[in-house]
Protein backbone atom coordinates (compact mmCIF):
# COMPACT_ATOMS: atom_id res chain seq x y z
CA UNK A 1 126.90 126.68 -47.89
CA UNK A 2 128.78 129.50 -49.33
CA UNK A 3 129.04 131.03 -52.68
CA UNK A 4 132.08 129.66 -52.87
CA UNK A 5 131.50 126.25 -51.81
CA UNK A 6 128.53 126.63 -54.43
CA UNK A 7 130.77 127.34 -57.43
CA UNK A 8 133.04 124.77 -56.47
CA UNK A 9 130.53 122.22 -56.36
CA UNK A 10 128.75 123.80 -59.46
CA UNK A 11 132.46 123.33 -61.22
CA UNK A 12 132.68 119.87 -59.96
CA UNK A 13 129.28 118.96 -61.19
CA UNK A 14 130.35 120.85 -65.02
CA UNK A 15 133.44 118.49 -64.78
CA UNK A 16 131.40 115.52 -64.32
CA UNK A 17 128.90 116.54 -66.92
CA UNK A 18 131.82 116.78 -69.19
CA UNK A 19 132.86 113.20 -68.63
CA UNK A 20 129.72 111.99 -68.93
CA UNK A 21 128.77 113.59 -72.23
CA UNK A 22 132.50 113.05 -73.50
CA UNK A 23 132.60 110.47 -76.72
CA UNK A 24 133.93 106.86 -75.47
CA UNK A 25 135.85 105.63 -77.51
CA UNK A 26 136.84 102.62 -75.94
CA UNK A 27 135.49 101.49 -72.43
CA UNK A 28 138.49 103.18 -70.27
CA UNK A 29 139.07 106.32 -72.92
CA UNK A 30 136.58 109.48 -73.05
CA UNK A 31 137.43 112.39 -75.69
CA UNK A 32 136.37 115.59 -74.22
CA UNK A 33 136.32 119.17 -75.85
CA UNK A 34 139.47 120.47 -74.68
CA UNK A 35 138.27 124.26 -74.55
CA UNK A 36 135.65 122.97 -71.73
CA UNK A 37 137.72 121.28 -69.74
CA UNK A 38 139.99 124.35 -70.01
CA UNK A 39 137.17 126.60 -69.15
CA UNK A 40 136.53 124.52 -65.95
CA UNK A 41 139.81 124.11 -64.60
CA UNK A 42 140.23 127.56 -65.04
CA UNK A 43 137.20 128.69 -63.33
CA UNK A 44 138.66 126.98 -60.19
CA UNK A 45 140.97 129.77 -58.88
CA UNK A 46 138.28 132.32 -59.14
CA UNK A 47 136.23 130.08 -56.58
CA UNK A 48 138.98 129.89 -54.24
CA UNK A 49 139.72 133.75 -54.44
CA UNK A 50 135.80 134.36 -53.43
CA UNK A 51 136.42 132.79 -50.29
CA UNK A 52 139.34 135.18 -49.78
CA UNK A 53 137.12 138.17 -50.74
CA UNK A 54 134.71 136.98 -48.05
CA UNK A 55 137.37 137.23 -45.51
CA UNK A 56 138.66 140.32 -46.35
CA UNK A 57 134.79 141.68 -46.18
CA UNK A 58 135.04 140.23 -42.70
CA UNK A 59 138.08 142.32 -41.98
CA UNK A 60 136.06 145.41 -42.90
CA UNK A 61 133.33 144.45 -41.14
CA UNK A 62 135.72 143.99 -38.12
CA UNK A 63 137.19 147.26 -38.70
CA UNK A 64 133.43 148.70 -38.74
CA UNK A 65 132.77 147.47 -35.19
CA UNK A 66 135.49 148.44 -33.65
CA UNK A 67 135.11 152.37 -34.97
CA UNK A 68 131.57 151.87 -33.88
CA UNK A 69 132.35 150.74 -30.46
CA UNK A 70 134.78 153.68 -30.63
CA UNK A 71 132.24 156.32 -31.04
CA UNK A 72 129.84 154.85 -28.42
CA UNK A 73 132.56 154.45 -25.90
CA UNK A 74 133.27 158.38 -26.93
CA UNK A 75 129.50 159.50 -27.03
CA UNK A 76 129.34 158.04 -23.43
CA UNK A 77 132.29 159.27 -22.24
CA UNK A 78 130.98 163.15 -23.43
CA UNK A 79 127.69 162.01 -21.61
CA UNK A 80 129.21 161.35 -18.35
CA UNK A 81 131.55 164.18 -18.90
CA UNK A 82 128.73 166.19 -19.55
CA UNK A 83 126.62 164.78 -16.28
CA UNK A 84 130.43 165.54 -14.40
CA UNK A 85 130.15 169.35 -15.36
CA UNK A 86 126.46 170.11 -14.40
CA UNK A 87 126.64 167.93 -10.99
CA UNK A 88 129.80 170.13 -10.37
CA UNK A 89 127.73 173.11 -10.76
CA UNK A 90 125.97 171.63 -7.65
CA UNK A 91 127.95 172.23 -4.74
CA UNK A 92 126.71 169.95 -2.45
CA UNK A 93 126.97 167.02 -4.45
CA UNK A 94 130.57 168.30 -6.06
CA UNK A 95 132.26 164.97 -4.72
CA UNK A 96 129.93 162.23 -5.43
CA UNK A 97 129.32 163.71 -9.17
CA UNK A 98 133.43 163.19 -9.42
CA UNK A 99 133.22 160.01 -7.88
CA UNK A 100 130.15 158.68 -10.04
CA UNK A 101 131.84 160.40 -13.16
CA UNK A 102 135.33 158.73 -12.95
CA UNK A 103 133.56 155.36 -12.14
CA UNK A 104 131.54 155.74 -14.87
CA UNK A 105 134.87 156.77 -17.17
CA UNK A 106 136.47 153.02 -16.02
CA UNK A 107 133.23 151.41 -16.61
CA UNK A 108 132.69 152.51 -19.96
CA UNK A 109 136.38 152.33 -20.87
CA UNK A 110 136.60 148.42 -19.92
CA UNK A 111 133.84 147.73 -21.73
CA UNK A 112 134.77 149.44 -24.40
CA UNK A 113 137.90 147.89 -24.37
CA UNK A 114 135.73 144.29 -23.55
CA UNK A 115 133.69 145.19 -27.10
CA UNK A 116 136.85 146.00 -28.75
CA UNK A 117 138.73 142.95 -27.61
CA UNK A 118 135.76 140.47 -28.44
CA UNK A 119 134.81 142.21 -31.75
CA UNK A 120 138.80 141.57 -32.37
CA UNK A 121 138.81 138.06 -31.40
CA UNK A 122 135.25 137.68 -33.74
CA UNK A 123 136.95 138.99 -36.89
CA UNK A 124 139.98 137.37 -36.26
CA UNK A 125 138.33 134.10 -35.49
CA UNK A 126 136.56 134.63 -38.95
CA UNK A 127 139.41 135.34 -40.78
CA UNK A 128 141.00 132.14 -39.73
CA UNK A 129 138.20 129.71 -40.85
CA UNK A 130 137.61 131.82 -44.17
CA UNK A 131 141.26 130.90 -44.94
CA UNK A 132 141.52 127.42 -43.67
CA UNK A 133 138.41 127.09 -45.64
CA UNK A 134 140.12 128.95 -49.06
CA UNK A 135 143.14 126.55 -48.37
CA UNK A 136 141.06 123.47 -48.35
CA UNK A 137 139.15 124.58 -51.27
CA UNK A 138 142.41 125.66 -52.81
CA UNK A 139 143.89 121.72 -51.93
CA UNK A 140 141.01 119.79 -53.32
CA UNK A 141 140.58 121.41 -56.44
CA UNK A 142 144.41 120.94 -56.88
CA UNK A 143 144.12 117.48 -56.17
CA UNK A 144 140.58 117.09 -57.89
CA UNK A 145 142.39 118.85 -60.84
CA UNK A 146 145.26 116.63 -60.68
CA UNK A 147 143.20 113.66 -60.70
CA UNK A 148 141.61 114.52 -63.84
CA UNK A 149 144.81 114.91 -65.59
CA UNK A 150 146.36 111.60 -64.49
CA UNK A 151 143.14 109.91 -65.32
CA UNK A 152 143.90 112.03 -68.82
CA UNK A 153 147.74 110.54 -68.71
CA UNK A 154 146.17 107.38 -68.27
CA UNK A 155 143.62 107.25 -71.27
CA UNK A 156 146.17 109.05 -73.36
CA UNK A 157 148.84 106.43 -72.83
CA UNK A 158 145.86 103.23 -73.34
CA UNK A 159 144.94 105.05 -76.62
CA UNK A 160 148.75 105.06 -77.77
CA UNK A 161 149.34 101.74 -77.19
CA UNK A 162 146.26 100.76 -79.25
CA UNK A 163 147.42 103.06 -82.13
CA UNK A 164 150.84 101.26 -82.03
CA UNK A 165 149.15 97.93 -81.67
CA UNK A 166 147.43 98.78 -84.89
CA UNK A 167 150.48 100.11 -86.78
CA UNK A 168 151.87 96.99 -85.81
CA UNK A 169 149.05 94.29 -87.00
CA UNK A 170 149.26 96.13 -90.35
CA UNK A 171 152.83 96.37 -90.70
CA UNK A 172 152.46 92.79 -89.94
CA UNK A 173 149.89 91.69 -92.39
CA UNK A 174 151.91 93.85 -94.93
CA UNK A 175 154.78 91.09 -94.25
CA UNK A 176 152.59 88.52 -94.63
CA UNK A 177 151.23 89.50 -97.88
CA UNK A 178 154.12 90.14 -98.96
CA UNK A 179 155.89 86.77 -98.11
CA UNK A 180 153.36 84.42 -100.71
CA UNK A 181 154.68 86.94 -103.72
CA UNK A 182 158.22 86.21 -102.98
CA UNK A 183 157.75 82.27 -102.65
CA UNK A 184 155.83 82.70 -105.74
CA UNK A 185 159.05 84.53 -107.35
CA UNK A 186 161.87 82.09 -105.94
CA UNK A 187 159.45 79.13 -107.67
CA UNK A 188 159.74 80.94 -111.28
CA UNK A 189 163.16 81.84 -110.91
């Protein structure tokens, strides 16, 4: 699991802590401390932009192997240079050094070029999956984050109804009381 995975689920786990610590006030409606939750959802884009860190590393480290295959496919290429000039020196093996040189020249050159290519196709693979991976880390804690707040909605608009319910059994009961002292009045009138 990744760092990044870890803070996600570390996140996830705060946000359930939260809920479960919340005050419940009645059974569907939790009160939360606002500043936490706030803290939390925050957090979430600096989990997602770790995972895009780690494949921008792997773009270095890409980078890295390629100069490296660079300077071995150059250190050879001195060698057999190097072997070219002293068999040259020899006369009677003059044309089998060139031959043995230049073959040696295409050999290291293709697989140079083979590292280069598959050190290319490595990082690039990587860099694919670290951002399909930030994406879908990026998604769910959208949607995890959006589920929270319509959950939120949800509580919110159950709590308002039972304040209005309220307002209304007293404004109700204030009728009522009020109704005996004007049949009282219309009798002593």
């Amino acid at each position: 699991m990744s760092p990044s995975e870890e803070k996600m689920y570390d996140l996830i786990d705060r946000l359930n802590q939260l809920w479960e610590t919340g005050f419940h006030i009645l059974p569907p409606l939790i009160v939360v401390k606002s500043q936490e939750l706030s803290r939390i959802i925050s957090s979430f884009p600096d989990a997602i932009s770790n995972e895009i860190r780690d494949a921008h590393v792997i773009l270095r480290k890409k980078d890295d192997i390629i100069q490296d295959a660079k300077m071995k496919a150059e250190r050879i290429i001195a060698d057999a240079e190097n072997e070219r000039h002293r068999f040259l020196n020899e006369s009677s093996l003059n044309k089998a050094v060139e031959e043995r040189a230049r073959e040696i020249r295409e050999q290291v050159i293709e697989e140079c070029e083979a590292i280069k290519m598959k050190a290319f196709n490595e990082a690039e693979s990587a860099r694919l999956a670290a951002q399909e991976e930030a994406i879908k880390i990026k998604e769910g804690a959208q949607k995890y984050a959006q589920e929270v707040l319509n959950k939120l909605e949800g509580d919110l608009k159950q709590l308002y109804q039972v304040v209005m319910n309220g307002q209304q059994y007293l404004q109700d009961m204030q009728y009522q009381n009020s109704q005996p002292q004007q049949m009282q009045n219309t009798r002593k009138d």
